[in-house]
Protein backbone atom coordinates (compact mmCIF):
# COMPACT_ATOMS: atom_id res chain seq x y z
CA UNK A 1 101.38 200.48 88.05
CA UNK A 2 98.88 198.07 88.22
CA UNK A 3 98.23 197.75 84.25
CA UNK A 4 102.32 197.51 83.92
CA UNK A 5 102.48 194.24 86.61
CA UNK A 6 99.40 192.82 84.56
CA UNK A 7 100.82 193.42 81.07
CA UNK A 8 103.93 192.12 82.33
CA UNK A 9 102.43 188.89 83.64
CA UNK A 10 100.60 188.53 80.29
CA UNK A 11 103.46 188.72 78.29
CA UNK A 12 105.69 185.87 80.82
CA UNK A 13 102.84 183.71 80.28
CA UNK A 14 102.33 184.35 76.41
CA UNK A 15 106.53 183.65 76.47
CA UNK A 16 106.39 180.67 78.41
CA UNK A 17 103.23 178.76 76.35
CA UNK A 18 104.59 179.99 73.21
CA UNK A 19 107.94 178.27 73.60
CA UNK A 20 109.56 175.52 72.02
CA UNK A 21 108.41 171.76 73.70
CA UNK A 22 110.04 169.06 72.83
CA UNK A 23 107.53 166.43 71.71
CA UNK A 24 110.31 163.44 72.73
CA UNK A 25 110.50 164.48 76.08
CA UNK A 26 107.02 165.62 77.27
CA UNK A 27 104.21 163.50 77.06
CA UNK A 28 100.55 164.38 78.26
CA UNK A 29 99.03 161.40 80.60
CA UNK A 30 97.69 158.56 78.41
CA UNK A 31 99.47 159.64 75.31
CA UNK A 32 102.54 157.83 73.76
CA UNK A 33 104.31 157.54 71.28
CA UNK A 34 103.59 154.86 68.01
CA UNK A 35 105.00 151.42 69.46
CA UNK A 36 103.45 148.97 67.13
CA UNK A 37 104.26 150.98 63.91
CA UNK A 38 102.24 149.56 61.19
CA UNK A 39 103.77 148.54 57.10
CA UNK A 40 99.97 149.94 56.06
CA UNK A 41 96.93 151.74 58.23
CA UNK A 42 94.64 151.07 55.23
CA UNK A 43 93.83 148.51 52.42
CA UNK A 44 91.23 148.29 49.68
CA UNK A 45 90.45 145.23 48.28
CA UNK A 46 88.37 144.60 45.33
CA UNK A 47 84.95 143.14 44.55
CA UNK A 48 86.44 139.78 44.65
CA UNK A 49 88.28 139.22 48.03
CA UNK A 50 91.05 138.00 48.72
CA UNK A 51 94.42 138.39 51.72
CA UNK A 52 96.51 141.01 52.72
CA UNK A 53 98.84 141.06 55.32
CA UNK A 54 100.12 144.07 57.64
CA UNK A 55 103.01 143.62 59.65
CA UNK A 56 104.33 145.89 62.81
CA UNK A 57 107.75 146.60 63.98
CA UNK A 58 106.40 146.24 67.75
CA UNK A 59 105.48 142.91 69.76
CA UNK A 60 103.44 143.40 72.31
CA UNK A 61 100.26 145.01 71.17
CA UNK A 62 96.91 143.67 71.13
CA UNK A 63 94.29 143.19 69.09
CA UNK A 64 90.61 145.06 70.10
CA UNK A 65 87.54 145.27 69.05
CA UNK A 66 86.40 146.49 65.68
CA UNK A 67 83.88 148.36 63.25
CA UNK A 68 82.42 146.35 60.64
CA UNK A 69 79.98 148.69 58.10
CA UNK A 70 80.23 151.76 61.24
CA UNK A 71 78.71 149.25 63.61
CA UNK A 72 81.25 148.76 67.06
CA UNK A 73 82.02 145.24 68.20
CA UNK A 74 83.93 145.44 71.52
CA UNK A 75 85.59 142.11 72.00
CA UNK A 76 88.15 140.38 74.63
CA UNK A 77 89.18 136.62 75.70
CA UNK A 78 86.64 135.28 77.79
CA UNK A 79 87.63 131.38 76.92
CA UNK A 80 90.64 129.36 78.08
CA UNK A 81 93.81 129.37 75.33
CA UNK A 82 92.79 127.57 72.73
CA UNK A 83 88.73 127.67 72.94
CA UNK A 84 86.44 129.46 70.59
CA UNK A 85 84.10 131.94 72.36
CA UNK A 86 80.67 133.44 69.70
CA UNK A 87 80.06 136.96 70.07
CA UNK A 88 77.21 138.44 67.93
CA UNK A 89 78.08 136.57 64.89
CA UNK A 90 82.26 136.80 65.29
CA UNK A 91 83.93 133.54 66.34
CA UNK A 92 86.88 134.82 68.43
CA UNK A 93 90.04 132.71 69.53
CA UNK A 94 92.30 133.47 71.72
CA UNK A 95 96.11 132.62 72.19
CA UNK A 96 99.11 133.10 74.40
CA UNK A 97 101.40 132.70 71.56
CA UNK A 98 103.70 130.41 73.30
CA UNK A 99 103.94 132.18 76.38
CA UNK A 100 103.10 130.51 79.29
CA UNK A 101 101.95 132.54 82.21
CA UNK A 102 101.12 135.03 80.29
CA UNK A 103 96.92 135.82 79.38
CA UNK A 104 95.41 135.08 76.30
CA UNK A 105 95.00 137.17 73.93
CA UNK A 106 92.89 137.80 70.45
CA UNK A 107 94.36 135.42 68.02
CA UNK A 108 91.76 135.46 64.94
CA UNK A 109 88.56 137.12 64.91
CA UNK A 110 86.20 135.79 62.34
CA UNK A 111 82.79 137.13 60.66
CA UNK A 112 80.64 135.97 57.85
CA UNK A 113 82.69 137.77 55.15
CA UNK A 114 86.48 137.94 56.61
CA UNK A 115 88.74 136.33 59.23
CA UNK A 116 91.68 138.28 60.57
CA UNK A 117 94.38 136.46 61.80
CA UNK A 118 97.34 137.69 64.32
CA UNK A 119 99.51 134.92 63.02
CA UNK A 120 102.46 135.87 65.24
CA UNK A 121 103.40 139.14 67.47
CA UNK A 122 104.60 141.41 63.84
CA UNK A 123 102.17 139.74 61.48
CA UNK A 124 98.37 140.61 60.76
CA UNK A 125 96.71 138.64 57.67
CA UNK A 126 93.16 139.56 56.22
CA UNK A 127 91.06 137.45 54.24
CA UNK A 128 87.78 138.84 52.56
CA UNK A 129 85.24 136.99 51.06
CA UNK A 130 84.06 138.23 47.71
CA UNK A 131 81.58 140.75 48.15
CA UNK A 132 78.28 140.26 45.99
CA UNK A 133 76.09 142.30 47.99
CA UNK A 134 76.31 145.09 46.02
CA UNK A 135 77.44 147.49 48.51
CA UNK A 136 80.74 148.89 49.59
CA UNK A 137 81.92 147.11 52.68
CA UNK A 138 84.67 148.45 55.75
CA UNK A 139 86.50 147.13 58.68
CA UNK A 140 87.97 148.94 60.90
CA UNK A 141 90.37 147.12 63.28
CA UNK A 142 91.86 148.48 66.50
CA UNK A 143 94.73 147.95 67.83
CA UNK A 144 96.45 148.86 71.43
CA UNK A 145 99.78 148.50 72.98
CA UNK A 146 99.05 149.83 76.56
CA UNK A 147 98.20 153.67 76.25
CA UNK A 148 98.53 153.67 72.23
CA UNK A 149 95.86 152.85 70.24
CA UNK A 150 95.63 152.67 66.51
CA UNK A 151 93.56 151.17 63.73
CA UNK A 152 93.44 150.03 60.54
CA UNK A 153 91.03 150.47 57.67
CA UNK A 154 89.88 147.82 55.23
CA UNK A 155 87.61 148.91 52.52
CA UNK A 156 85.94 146.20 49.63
CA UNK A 157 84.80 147.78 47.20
CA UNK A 158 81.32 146.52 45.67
CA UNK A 159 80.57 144.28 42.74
């Protein structure tokens, strides 16, 4: 009797975790679903530089930190709207894009060999330097829009 009730239970659970979820209507905490959705997650540009721009279907995601050659750079508004703040060789400016009341925010983060510039809430523009170092170069930028996170992946490709 006792090996019936257990196989029993064994096949109600196997039945239950085996059936159909709908991915729309159950979420696990801290996961959701793509608000920003990106025109490109990744770009390579060649030996010579130059700008490419990504634009998002959401508005109110923010720009993090990024990964420049696998090193992390965590970065955030420390400065009033407007001001400049230097972080470990990155010049970082922060905005409120014209809403008052509201905190800054990452407007342009820039490094010896690229700038990237949020030039409005659905508009991302990347400018790279040429690259005469002789070595492949990456970014990768992250992006969050309160419990999604995504990124995007620049690659230069060496002289």
């Amino acid at each position: 009797m006792k090996e019936k009730m257990f196989l029993f239970i064994i096949v109600l659970l196997l039945s239950v975790c085996s059936s159909e979820i709908n991915d729309d209507k159950i979420t696990i905490d801290g996961d959701q679903e793509d608000t920003i959705i990106l025109s490109e997650k990744e770009h390579t540009f060649k030996d010579d530089g130059g700008d490419f721009t990504i634009t998002t279907e959401g508005t109110q995601w923010l720009l993090g930190g990024c990964y420049v050659d696998s090193k992390s750079y965590g970065f955030g508004c420390t400065v009033e709207c407007g001001e400049i703040s230097n972080f470990e060789g990155f010049n970082i400016y922060c905005d409120s894009f014209g809403n008052p009341g509201i905190a800054c925010e990452i407007s342009k983060i820039e490094y010896s060999w690229f700038t990237i510039t949020k030039e409005t809430q659905q508009k991302i523009v990347f400018n790279v330097l040429p690259n005469e170092t002789g070595k492949p170069r990456k970014i990768r930028l992250l992006l969050s829009d309160r419990n999604y996170l995504t990124s995007i992946e620049i690659d230069q490709l060496a002289e």
